[in-house]
Structures are given as C-alpha cells and as structure tokens.
C-alpha atoms as a PDB file:
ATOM      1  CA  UNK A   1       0.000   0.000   0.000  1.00  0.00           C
ATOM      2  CA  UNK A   2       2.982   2.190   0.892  1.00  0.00           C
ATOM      3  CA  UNK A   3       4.431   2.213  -2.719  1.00  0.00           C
ATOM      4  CA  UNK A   4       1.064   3.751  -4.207  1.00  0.00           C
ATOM      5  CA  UNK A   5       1.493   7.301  -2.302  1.00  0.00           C
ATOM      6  CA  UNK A   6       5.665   7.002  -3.668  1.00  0.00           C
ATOM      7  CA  UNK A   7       4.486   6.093  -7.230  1.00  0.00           C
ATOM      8  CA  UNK A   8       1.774   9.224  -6.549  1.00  0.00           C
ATOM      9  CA  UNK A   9       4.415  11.554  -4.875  1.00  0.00           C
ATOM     10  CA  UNK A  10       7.513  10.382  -8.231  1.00  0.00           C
ATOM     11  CA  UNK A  11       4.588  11.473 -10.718  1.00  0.00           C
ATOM     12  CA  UNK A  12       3.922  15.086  -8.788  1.00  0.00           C
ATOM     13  CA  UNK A  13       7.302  16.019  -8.595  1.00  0.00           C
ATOM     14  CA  UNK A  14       7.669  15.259 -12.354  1.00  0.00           C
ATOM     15  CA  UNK A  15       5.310  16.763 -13.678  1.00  0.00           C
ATOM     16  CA  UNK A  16       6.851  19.852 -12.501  1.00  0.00           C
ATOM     17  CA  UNK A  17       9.889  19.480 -14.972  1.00  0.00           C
ATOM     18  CA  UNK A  18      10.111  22.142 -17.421  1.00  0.00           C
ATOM     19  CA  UNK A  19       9.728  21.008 -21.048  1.00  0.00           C
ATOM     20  CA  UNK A  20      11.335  22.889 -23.842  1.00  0.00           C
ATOM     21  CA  UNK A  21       9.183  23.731 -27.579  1.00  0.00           C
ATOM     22  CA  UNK A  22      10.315  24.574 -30.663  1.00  0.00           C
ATOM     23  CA  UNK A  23       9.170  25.914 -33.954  1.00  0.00           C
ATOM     24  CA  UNK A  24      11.194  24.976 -36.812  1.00  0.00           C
ATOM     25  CA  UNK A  25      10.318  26.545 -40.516  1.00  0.00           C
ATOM     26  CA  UNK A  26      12.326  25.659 -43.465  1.00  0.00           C
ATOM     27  CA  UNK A  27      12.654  26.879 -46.903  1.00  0.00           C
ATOM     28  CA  UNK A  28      14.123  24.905 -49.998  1.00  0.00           C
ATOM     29  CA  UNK A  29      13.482  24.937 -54.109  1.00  0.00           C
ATOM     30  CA  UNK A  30      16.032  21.235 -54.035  1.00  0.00           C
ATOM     31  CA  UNK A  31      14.551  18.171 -54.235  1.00  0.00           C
ATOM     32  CA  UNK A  32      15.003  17.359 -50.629  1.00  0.00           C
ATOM     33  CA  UNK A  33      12.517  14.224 -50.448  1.00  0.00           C
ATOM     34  CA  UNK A  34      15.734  11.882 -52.658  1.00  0.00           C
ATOM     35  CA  UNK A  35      18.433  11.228 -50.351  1.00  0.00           C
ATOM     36  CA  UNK A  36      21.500  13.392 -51.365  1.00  0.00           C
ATOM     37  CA  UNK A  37      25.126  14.295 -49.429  1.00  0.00           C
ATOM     38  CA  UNK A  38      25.076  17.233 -47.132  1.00  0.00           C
ATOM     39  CA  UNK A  39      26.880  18.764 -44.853  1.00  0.00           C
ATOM     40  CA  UNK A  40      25.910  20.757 -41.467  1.00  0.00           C
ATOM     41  CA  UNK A  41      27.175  24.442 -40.869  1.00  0.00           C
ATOM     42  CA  UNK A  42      26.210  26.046 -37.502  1.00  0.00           C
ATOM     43  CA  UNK A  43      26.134  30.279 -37.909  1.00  0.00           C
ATOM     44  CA  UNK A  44      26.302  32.693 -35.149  1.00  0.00           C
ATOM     45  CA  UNK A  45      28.187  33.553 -32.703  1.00  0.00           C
ATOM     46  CA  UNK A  46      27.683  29.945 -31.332  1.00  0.00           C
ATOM     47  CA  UNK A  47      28.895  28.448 -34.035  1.00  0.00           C
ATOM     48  CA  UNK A  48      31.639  27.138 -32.356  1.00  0.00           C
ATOM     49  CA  UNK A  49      30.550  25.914 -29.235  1.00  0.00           C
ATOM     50  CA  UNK A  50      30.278  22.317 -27.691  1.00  0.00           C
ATOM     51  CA  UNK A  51      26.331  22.720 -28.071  1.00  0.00           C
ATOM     52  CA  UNK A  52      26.313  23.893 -31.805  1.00  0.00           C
ATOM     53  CA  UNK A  53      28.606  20.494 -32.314  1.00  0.00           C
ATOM     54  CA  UNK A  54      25.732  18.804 -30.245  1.00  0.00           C
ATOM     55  CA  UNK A  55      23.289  19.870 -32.753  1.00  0.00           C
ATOM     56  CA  UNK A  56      24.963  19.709 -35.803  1.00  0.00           C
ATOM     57  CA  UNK A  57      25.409  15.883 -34.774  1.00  0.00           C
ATOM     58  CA  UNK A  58      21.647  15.288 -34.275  1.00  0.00           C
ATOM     59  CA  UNK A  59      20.746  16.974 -37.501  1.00  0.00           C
ATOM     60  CA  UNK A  60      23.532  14.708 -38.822  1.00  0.00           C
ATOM     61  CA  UNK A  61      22.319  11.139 -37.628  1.00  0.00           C
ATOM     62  CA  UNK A  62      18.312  12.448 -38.267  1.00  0.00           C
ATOM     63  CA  UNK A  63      19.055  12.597 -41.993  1.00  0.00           C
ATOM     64  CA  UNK A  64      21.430   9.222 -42.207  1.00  0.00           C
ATOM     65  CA  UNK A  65      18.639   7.793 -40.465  1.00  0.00           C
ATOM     66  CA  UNK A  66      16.250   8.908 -43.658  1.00  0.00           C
ATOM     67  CA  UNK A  67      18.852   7.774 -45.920  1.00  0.00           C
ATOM     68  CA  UNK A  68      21.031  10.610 -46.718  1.00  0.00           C
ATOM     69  CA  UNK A  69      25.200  10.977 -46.295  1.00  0.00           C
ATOM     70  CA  UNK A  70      27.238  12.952 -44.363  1.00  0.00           C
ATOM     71  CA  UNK A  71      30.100  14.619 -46.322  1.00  0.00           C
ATOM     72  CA  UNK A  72      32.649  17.689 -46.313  1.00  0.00           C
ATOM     73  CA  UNK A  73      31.133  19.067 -49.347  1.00  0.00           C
ATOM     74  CA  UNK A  74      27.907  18.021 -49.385  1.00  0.00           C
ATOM     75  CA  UNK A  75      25.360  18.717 -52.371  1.00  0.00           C
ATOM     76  CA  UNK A  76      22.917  19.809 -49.485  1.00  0.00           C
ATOM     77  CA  UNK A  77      24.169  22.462 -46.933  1.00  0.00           C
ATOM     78  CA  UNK A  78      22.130  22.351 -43.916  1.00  0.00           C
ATOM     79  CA  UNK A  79      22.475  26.005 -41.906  1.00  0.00           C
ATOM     80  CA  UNK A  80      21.026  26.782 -38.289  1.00  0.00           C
ATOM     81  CA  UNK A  81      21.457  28.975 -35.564  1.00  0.00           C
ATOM     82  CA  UNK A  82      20.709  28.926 -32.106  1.00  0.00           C
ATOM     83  CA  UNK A  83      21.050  31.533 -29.281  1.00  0.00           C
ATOM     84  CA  UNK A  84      20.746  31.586 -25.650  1.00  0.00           C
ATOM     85  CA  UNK A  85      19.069  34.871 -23.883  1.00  0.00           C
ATOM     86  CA  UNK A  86      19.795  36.393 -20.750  1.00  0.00           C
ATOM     87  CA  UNK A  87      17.431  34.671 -18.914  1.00  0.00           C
ATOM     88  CA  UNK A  88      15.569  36.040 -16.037  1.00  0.00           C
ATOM     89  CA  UNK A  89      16.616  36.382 -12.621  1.00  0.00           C
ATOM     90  CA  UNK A  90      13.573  35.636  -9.800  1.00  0.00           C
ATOM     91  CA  UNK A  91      14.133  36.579  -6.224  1.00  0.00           C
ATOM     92  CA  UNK A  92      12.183  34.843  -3.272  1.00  0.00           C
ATOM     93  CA  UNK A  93      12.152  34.148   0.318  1.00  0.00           C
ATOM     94  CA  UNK A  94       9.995  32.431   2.839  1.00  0.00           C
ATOM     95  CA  UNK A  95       9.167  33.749   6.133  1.00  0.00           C
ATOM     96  CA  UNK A  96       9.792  31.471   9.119  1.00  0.00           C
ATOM     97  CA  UNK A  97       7.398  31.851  11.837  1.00  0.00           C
ATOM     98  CA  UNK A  98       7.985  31.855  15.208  1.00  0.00           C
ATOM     99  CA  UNK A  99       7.566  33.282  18.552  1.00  0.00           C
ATOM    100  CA  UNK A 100       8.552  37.313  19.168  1.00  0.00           C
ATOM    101  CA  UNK A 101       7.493  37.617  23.133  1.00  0.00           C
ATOM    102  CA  UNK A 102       5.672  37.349  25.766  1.00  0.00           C
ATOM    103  CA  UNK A 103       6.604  34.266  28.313  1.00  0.00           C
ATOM    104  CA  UNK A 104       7.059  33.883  31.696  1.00  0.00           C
ATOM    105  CA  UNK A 105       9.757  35.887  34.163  1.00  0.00           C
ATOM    106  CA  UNK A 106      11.076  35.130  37.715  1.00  0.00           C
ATOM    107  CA  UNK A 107      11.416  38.198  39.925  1.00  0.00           C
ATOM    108  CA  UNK A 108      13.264  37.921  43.568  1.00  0.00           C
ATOM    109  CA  UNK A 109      13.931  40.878  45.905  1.00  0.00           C
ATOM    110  CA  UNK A 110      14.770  41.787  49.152  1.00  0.00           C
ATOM    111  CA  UNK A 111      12.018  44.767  51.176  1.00  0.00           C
ATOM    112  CA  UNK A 112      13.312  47.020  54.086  1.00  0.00           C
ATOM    113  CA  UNK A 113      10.349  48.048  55.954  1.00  0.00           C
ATOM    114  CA  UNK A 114      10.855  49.948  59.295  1.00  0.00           C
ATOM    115  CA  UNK A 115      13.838  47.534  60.092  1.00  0.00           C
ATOM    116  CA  UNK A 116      12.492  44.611  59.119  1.00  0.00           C
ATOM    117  CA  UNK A 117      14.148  42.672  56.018  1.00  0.00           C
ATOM    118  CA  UNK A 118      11.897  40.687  53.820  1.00  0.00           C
ATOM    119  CA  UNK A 119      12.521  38.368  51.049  1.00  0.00           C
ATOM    120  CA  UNK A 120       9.783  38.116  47.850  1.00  0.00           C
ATOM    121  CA  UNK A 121       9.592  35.954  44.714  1.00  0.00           C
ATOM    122  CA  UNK A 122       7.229  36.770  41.920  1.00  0.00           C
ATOM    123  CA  UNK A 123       6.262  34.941  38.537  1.00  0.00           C
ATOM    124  CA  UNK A 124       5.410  37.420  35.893  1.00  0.00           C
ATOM    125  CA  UNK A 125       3.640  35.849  32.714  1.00  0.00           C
ATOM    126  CA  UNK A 126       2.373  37.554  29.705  1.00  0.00           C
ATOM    127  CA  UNK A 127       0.687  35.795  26.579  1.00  0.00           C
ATOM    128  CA  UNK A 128       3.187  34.534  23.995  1.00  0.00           C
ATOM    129  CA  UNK A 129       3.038  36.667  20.282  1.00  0.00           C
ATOM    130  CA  UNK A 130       4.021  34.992  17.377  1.00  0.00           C
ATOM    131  CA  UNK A 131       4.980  36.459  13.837  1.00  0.00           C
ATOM    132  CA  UNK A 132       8.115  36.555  11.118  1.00  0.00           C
ATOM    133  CA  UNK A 133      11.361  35.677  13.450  1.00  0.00           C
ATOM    134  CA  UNK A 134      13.169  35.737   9.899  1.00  0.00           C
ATOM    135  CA  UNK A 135      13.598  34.753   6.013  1.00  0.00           C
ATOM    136  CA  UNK A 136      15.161  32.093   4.294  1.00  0.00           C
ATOM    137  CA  UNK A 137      16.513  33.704   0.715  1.00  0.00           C
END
C-alpha cells in the first residue's frame, strides 16, 4: 500500500519538470525528399561551441537515419542557428514563523520596611506573540 502514495508523490514532482518547444520553418526549391550528401554548418556567434557540435550531430544522424550521407562538401548544406538569452533572474524568500514575546519571568527581591528585612519571589507571565522571526533567501 505504501508504494502507491511514492508512485503518486515520483509522478507530482515530475510533472513539474520544465519542457522545452520549438518551432522549426524551413525553406528549400532542391529536391530534398531523394536522399543526397550534405553537410551541417552552424552560424552565429555559437557556431563554435560544444552545443552547436551537439546539434549539428543530431541533424547529422536524423538525416542518415532517412537515408542521406554525411560529407565535407555536401550537395545539401544544412544552416542553423541557435542563441541563448539572458534569462531572467527571480528573487524569493519564505518567512519562518515563530515566537517574538511574551513568556514567563522570575522576579526575587529583598524589602526594608521599618527595620524589618523581607525576602519576595514573583512569577510574571504575559501571553506569547508569534509572527516573522526571519527569512530564508
């Protein structure tokens, strides 16, 4: 019974995982549908990066796997690009709760009253309040 609420709890905590989309448009007066040579060329200022290599050899094995050949000169040249924005930046904290006063004092003294010396004790107590003791960035 206990591995239903993990299989329940795994399938929450993906569904949270970001997905990525894309929307690819191509243009092209070859006869693309025949299997040819190409090559793949990567432009921008990427074009050199570990990820544009990444790409180019995904484009590369999705058109051997349709049939087509990989060489340095290519009758096809396949061009993309790619770029990577600045992103965004979110900032967030989370109040922790806790209590801010109130409690419970002890209170001794000695009294002096015409000569006579006295001792006292006390217990003060006042209602706890509770609110933000502090954030967690």
């Amino acid at each position: 019974m206990y591995w239903k609420f993990v299989v329940a709890g795994s399938l929450l905590l993906l569904s949270g995982c970001m997905t990525v989309s894309s929307d690819v448009t191509s243009f092209h007066t070859s006869d693309v549908e025949k299997p040819n040579t190409f090559m793949v060329k990567p432009i921008g200022p990427l074009a050199q990066s570990l990820e544009a290599q990444t790409y180019s050899d995904m484009i590369a094995k999705a058109l051997e796997g349709k049939g087509w050949t990989e060489t340095a000169d290519g009758d096809v040249t396949v061009v993309y690009g790619y770029a990577i924005d600045d992103g965004h930046t979110e900032t967030s904290s989370v109040p922790i709760f806790g209590q801010t006063g109130g409690g419970s004092a002890q209170t001794f003294g000695t009294v002096n009253a015409g000569g006579q010396m006295g001792s006292f004790s006390s217990t003060t107590y006042v209602a706890p309040t509770y609110g933000v003791v502090s954030e967690v960035p």
